[in-house]
PDB file of N, CA and C in Angstrom:
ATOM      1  N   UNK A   1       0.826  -1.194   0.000  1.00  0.00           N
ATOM      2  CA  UNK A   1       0.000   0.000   0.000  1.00  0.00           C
ATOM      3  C   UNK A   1       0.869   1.257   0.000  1.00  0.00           C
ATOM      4  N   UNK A   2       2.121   1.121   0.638  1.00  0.00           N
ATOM      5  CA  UNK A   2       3.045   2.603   0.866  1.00  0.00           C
ATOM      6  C   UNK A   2       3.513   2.846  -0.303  1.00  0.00           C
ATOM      7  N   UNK A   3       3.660   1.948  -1.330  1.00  0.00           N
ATOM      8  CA  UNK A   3       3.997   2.117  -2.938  1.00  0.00           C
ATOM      9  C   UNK A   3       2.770   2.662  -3.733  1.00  0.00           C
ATOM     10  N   UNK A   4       1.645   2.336  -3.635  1.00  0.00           N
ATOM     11  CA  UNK A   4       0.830   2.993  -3.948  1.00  0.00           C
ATOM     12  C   UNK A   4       0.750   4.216  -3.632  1.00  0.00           C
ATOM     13  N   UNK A   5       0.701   4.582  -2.207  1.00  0.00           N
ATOM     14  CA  UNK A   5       0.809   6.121  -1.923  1.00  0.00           C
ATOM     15  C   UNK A   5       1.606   6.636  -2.652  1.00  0.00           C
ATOM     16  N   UNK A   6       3.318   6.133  -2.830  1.00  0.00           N
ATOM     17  CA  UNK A   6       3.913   6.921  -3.499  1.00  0.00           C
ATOM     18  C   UNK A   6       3.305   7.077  -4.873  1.00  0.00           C
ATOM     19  N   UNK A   7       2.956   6.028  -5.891  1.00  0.00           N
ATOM     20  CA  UNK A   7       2.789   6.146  -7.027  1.00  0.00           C
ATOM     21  C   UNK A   7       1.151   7.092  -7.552  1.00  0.00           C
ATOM     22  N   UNK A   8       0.832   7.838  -6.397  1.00  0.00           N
ATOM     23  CA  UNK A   8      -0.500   8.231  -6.331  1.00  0.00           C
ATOM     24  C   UNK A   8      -0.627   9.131  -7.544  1.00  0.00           C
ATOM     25  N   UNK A   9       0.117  10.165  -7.804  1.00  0.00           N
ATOM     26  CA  UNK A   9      -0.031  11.101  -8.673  1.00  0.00           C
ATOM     27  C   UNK A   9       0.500  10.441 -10.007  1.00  0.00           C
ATOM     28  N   UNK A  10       1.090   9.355 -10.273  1.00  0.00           N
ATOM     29  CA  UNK A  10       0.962   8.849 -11.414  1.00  0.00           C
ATOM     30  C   UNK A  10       0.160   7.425 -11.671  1.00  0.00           C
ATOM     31  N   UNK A  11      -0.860   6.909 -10.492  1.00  0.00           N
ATOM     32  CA  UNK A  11      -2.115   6.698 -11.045  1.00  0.00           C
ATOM     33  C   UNK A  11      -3.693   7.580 -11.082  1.00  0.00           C
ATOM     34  N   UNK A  12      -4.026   7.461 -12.440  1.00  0.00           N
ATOM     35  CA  UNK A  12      -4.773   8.553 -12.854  1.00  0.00           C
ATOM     36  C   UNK A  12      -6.325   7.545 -12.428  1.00  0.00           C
ATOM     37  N   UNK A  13      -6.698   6.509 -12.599  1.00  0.00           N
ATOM     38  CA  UNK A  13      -7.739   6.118 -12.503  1.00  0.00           C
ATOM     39  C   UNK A  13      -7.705   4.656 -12.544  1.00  0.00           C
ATOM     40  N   UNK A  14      -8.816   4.234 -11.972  1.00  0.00           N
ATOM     41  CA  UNK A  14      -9.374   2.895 -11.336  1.00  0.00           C
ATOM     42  C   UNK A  14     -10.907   2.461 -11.786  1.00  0.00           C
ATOM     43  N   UNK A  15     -10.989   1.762 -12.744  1.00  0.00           N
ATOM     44  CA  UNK A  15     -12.766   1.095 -12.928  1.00  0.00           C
ATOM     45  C   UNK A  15     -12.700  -0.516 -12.833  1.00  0.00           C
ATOM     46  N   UNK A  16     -13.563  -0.606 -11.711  1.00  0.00           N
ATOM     47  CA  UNK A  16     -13.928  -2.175 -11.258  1.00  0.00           C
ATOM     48  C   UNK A  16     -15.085  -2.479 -12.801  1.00  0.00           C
ATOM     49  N   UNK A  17     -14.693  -3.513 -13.425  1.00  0.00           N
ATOM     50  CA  UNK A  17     -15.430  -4.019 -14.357  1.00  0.00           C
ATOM     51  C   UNK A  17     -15.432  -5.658 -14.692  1.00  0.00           C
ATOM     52  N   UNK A  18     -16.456  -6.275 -15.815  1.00  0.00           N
ATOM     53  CA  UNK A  18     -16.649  -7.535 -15.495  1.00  0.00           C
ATOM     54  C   UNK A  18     -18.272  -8.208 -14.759  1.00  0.00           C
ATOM     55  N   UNK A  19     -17.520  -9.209 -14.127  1.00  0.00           N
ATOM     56  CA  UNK A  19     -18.658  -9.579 -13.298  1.00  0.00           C
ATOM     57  C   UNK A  19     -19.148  -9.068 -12.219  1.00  0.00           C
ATOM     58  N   UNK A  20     -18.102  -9.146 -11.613  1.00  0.00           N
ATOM     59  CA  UNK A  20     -18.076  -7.938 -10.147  1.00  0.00           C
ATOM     60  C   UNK A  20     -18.881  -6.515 -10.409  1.00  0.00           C
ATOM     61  N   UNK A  21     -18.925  -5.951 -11.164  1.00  0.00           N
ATOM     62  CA  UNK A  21     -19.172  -4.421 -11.169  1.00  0.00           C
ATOM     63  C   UNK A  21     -20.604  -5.098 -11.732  1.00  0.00           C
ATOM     64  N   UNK A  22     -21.019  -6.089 -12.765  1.00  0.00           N
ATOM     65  CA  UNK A  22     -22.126  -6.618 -12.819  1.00  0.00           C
ATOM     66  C   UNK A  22     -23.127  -6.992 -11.626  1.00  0.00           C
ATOM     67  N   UNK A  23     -22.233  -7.557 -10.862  1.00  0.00           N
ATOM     68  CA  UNK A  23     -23.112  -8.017  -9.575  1.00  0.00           C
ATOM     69  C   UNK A  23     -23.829  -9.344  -9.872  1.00  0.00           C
ATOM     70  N   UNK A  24     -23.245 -10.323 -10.809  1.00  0.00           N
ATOM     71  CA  UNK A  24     -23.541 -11.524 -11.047  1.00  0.00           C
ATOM     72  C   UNK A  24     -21.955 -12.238 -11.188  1.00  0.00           C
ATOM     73  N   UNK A  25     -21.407 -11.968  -9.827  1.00  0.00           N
ATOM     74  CA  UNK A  25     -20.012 -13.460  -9.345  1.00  0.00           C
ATOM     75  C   UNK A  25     -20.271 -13.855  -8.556  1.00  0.00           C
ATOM     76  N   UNK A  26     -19.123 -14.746  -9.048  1.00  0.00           N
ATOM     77  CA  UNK A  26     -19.434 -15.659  -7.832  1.00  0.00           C
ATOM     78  C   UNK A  26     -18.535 -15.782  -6.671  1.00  0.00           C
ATOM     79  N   UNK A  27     -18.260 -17.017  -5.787  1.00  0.00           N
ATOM     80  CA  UNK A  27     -17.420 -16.581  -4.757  1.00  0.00           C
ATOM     81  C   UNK A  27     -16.264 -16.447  -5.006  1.00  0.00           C
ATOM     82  N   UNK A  28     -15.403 -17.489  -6.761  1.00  0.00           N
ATOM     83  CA  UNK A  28     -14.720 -17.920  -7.115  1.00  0.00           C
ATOM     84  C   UNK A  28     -13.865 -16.852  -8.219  1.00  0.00           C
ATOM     85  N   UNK A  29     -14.641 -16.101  -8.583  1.00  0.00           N
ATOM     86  CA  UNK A  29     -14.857 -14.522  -9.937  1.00  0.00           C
ATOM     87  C   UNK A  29     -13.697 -13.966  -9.418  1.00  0.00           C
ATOM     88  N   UNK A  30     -12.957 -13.899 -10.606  1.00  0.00           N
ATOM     89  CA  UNK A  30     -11.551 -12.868 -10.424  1.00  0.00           C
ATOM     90  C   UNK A  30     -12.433 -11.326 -10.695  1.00  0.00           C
ATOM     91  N   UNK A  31     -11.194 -10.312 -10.395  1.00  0.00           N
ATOM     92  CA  UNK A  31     -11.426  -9.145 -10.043  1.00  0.00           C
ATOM     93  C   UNK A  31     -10.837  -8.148 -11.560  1.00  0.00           C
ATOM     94  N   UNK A  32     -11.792  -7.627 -11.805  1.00  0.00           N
ATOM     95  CA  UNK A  32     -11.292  -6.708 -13.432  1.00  0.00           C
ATOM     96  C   UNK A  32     -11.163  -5.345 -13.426  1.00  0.00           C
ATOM     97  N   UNK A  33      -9.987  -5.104 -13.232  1.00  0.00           N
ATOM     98  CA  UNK A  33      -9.660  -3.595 -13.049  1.00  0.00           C
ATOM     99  C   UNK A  33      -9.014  -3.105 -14.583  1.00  0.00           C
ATOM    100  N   UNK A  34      -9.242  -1.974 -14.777  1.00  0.00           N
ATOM    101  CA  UNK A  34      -9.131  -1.050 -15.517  1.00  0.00           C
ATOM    102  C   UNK A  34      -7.994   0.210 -15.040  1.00  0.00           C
ATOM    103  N   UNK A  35      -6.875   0.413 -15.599  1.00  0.00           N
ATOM    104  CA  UNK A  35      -6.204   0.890 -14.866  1.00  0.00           C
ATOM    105  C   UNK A  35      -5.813   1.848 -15.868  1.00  0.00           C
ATOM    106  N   UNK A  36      -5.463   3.322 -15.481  1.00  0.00           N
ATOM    107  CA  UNK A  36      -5.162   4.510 -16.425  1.00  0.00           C
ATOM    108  C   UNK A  36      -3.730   5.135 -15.196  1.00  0.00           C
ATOM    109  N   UNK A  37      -2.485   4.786 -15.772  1.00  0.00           N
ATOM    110  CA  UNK A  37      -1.586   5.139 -15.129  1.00  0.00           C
ATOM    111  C   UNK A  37      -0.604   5.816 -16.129  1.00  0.00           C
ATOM    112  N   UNK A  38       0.756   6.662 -15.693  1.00  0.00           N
ATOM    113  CA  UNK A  38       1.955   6.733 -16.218  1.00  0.00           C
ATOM    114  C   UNK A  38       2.589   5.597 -16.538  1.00  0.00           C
ATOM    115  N   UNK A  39       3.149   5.378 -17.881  1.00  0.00           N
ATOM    116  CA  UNK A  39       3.512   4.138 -18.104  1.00  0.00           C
ATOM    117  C   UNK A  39       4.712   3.357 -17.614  1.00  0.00           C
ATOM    118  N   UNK A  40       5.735   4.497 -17.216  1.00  0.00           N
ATOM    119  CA  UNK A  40       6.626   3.958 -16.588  1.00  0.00           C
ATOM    120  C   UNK A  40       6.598   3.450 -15.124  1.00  0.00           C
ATOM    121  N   UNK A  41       5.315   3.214 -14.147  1.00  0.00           N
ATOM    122  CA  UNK A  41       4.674   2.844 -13.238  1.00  0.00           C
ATOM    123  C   UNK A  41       3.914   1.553 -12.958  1.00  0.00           C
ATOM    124  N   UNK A  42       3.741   1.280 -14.581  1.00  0.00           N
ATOM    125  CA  UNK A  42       2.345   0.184 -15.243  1.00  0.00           C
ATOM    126  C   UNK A  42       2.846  -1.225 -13.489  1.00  0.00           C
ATOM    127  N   UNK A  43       3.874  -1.482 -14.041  1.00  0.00           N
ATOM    128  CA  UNK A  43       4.416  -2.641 -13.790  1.00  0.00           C
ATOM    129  C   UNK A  43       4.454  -2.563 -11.760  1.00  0.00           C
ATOM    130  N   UNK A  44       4.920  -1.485 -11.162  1.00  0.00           N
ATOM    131  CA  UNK A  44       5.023  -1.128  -9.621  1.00  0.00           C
ATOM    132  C   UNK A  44       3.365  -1.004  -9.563  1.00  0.00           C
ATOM    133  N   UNK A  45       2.209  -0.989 -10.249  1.00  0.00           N
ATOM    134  CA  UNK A  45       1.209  -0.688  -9.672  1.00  0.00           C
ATOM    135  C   UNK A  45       0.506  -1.898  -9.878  1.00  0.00           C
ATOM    136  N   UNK A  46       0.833  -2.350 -10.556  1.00  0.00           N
ATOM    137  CA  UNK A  46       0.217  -3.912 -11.076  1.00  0.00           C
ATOM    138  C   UNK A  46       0.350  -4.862 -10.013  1.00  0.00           C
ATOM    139  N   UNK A  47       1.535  -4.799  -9.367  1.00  0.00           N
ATOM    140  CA  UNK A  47       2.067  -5.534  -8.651  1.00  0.00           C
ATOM    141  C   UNK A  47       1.295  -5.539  -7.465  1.00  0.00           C
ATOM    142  N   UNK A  48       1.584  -4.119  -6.810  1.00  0.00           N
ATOM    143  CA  UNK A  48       1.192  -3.792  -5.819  1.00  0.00           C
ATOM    144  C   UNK A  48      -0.808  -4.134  -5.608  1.00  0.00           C
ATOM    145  N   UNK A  49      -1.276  -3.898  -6.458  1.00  0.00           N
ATOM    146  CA  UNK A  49      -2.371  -3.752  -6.634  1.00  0.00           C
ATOM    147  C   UNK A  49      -3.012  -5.634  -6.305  1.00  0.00           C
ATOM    148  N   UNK A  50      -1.646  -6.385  -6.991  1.00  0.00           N
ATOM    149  CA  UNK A  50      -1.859  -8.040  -6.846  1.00  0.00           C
ATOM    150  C   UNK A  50      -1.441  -8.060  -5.634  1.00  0.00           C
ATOM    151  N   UNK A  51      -0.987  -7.483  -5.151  1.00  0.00           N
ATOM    152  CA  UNK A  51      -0.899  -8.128  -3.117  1.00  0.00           C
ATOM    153  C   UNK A  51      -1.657  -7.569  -2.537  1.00  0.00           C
ATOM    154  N   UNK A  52      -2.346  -6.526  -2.645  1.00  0.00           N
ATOM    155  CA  UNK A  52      -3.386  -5.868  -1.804  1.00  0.00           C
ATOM    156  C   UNK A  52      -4.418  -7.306  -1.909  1.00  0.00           C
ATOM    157  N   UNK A  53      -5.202  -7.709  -3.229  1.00  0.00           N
ATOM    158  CA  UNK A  53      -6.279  -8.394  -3.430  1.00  0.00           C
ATOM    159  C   UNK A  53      -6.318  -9.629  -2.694  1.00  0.00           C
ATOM    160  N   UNK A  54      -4.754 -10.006  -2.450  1.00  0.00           N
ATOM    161  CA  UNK A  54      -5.079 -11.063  -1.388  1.00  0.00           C
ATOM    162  C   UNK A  54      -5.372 -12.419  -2.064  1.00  0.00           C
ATOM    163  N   UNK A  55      -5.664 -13.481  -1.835  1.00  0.00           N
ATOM    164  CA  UNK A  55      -6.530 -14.877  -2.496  1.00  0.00           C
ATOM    165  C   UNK A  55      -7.417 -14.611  -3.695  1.00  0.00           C
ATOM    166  N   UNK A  56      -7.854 -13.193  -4.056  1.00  0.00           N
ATOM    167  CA  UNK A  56      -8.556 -13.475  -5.215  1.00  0.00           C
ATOM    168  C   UNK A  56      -7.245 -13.358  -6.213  1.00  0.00           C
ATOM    169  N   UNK A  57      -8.539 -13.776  -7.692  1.00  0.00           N
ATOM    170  CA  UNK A  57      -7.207 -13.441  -8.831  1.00  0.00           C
ATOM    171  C   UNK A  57      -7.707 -12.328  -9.380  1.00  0.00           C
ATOM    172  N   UNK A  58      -6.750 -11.424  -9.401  1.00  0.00           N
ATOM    173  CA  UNK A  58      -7.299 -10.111 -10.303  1.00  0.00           C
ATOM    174  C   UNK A  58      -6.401 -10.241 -11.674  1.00  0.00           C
ATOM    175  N   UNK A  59      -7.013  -9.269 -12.666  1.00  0.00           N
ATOM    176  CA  UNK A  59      -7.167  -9.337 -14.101  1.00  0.00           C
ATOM    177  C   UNK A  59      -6.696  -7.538 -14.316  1.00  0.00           C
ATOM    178  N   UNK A  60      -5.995  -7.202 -14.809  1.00  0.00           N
ATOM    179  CA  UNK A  60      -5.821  -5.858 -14.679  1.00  0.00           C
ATOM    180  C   UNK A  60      -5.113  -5.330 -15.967  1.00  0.00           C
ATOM    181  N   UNK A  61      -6.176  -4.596 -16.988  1.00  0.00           N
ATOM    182  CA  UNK A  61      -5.831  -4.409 -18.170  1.00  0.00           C
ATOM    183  C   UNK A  61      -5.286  -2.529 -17.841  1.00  0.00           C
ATOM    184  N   UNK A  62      -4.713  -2.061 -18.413  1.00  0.00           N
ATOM    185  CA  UNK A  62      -4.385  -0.847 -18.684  1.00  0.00           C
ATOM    186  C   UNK A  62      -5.255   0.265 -19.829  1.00  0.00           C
ATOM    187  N   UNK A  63      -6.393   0.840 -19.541  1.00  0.00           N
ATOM    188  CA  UNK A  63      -6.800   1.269 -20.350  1.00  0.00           C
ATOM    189  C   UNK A  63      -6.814   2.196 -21.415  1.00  0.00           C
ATOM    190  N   UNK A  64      -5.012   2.532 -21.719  1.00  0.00           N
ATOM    191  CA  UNK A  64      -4.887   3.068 -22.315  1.00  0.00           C
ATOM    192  C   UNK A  64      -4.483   2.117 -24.018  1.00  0.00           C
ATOM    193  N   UNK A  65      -4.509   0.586 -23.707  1.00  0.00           N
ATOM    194  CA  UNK A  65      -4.156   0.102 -24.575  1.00  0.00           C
ATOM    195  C   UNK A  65      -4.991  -1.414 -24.736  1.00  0.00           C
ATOM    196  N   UNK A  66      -6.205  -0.924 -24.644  1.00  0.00           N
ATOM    197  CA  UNK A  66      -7.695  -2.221 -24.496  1.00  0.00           C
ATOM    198  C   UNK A  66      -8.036  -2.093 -25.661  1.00  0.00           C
ATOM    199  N   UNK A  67      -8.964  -3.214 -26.321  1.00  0.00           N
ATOM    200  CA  UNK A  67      -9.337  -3.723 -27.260  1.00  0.00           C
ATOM    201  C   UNK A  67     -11.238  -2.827 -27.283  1.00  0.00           C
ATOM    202  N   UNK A  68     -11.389  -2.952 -28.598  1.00  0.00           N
ATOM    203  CA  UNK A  68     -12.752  -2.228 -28.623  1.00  0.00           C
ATOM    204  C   UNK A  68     -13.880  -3.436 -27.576  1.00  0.00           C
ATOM    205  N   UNK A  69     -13.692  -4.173 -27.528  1.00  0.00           N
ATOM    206  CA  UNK A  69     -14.739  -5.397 -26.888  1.00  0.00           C
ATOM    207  C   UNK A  69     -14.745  -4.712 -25.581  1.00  0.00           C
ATOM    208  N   UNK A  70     -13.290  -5.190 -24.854  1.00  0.00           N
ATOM    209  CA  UNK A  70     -13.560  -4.449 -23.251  1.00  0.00           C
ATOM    210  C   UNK A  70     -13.415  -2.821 -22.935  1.00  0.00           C
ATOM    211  N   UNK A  71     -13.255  -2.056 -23.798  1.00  0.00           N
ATOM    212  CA  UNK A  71     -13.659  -0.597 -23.724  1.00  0.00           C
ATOM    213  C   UNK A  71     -15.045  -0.655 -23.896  1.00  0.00           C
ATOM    214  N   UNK A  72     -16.055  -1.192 -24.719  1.00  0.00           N
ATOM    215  CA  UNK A  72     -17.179  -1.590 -24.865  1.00  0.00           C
ATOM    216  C   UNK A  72     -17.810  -1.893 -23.267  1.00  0.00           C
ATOM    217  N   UNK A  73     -17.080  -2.840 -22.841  1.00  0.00           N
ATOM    218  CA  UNK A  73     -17.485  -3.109 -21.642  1.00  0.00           C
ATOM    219  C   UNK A  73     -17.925  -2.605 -20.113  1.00  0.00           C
ATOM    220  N   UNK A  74     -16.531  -1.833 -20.218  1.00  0.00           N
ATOM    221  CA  UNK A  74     -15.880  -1.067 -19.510  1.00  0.00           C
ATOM    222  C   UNK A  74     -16.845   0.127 -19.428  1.00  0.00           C
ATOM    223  N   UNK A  75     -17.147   1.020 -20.387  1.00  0.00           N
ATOM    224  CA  UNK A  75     -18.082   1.889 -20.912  1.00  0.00           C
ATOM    225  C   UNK A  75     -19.562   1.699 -19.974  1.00  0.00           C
ATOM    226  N   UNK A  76     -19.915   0.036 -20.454  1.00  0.00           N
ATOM    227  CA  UNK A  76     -21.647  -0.193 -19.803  1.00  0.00           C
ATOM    228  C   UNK A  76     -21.785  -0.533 -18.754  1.00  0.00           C
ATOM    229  N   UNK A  77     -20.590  -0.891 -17.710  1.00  0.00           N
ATOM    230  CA  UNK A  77     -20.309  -1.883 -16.721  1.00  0.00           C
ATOM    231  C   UNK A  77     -19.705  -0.920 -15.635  1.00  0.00           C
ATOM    232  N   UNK A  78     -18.714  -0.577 -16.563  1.00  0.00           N
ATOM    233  CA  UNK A  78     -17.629  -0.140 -15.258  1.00  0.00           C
ATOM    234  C   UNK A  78     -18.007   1.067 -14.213  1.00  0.00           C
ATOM    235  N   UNK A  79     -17.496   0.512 -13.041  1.00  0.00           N
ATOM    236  CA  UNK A  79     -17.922   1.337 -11.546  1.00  0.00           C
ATOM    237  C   UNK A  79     -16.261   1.946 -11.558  1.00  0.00           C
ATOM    238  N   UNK A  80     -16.143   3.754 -11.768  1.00  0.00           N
ATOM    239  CA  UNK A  80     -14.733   4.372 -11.531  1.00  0.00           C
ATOM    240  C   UNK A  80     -15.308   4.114  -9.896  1.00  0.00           C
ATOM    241  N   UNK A  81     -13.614   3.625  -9.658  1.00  0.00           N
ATOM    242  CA  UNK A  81     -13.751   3.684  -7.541  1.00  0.00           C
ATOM    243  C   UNK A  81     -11.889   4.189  -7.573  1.00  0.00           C
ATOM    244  N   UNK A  82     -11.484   4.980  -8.134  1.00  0.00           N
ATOM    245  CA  UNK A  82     -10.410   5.862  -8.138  1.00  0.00           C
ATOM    246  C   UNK A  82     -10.267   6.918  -9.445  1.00  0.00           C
ATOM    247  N   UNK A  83     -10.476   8.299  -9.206  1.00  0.00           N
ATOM    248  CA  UNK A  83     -10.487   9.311 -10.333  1.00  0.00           C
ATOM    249  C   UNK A  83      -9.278  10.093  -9.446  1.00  0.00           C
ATOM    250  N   UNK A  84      -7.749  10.253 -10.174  1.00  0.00           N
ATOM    251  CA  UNK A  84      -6.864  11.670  -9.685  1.00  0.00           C
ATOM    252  C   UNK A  84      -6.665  12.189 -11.318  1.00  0.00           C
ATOM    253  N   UNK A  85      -7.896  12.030 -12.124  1.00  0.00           N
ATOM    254  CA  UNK A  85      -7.054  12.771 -13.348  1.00  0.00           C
ATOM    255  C   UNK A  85      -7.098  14.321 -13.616  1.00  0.00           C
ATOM    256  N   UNK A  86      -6.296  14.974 -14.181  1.00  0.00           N
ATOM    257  CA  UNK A  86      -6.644  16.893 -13.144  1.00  0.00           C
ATOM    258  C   UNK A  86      -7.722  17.351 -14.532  1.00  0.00           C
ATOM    259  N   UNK A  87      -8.117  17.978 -13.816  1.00  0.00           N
ATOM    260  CA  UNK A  87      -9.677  19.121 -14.582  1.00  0.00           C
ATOM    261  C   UNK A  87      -9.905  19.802 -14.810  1.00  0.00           C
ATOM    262  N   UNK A  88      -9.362  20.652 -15.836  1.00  0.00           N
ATOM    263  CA  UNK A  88      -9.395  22.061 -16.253  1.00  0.00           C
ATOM    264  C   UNK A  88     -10.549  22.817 -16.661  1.00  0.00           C
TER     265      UNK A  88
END
């Protein structure tokens, strides 16, 4: 988690998507995050992000480089549960 803090201002955003953000998993349902970071970070947040979750398996695409299917998805599904991107 203290790596995360540091890497705070170069992650820009967080969307839970999938089944989970559906609300039809099960006990067994990996975890689908959507991740909008600095790229030279991708890899320290990925990581970090896989030891927080603990026993589940998480799935963690980068959304700056997703396929039209799960941007599609992502779009009808996805719950943002982290926004630091700045707002002019």
């Amino acid at each position: 988690m203290q790596l995360l803090k540091k890497q705070e201002k170069s992650l820009k955003k967080v969307v839970l998507f999938g089944s989970r953000a559906k609300g039809n998993y099960k006990y067994n349902s990996d975890i689908d995050l959507g991740i909008l970071c600095d790229k030279k970070y991708k890899g320290t947040i990925a990581e970090e992000l896989d030891e927080l979750v603990g026993v589940y398996s998480l799935d963690i695409v980068f959304l700056d480089s997703i396929n039209e299917e799960i941007k599609l998805q992502i779009e009808k599904y996805g719950i943002e549960i982290y926004d630091n991107l700045d707002i002019c």
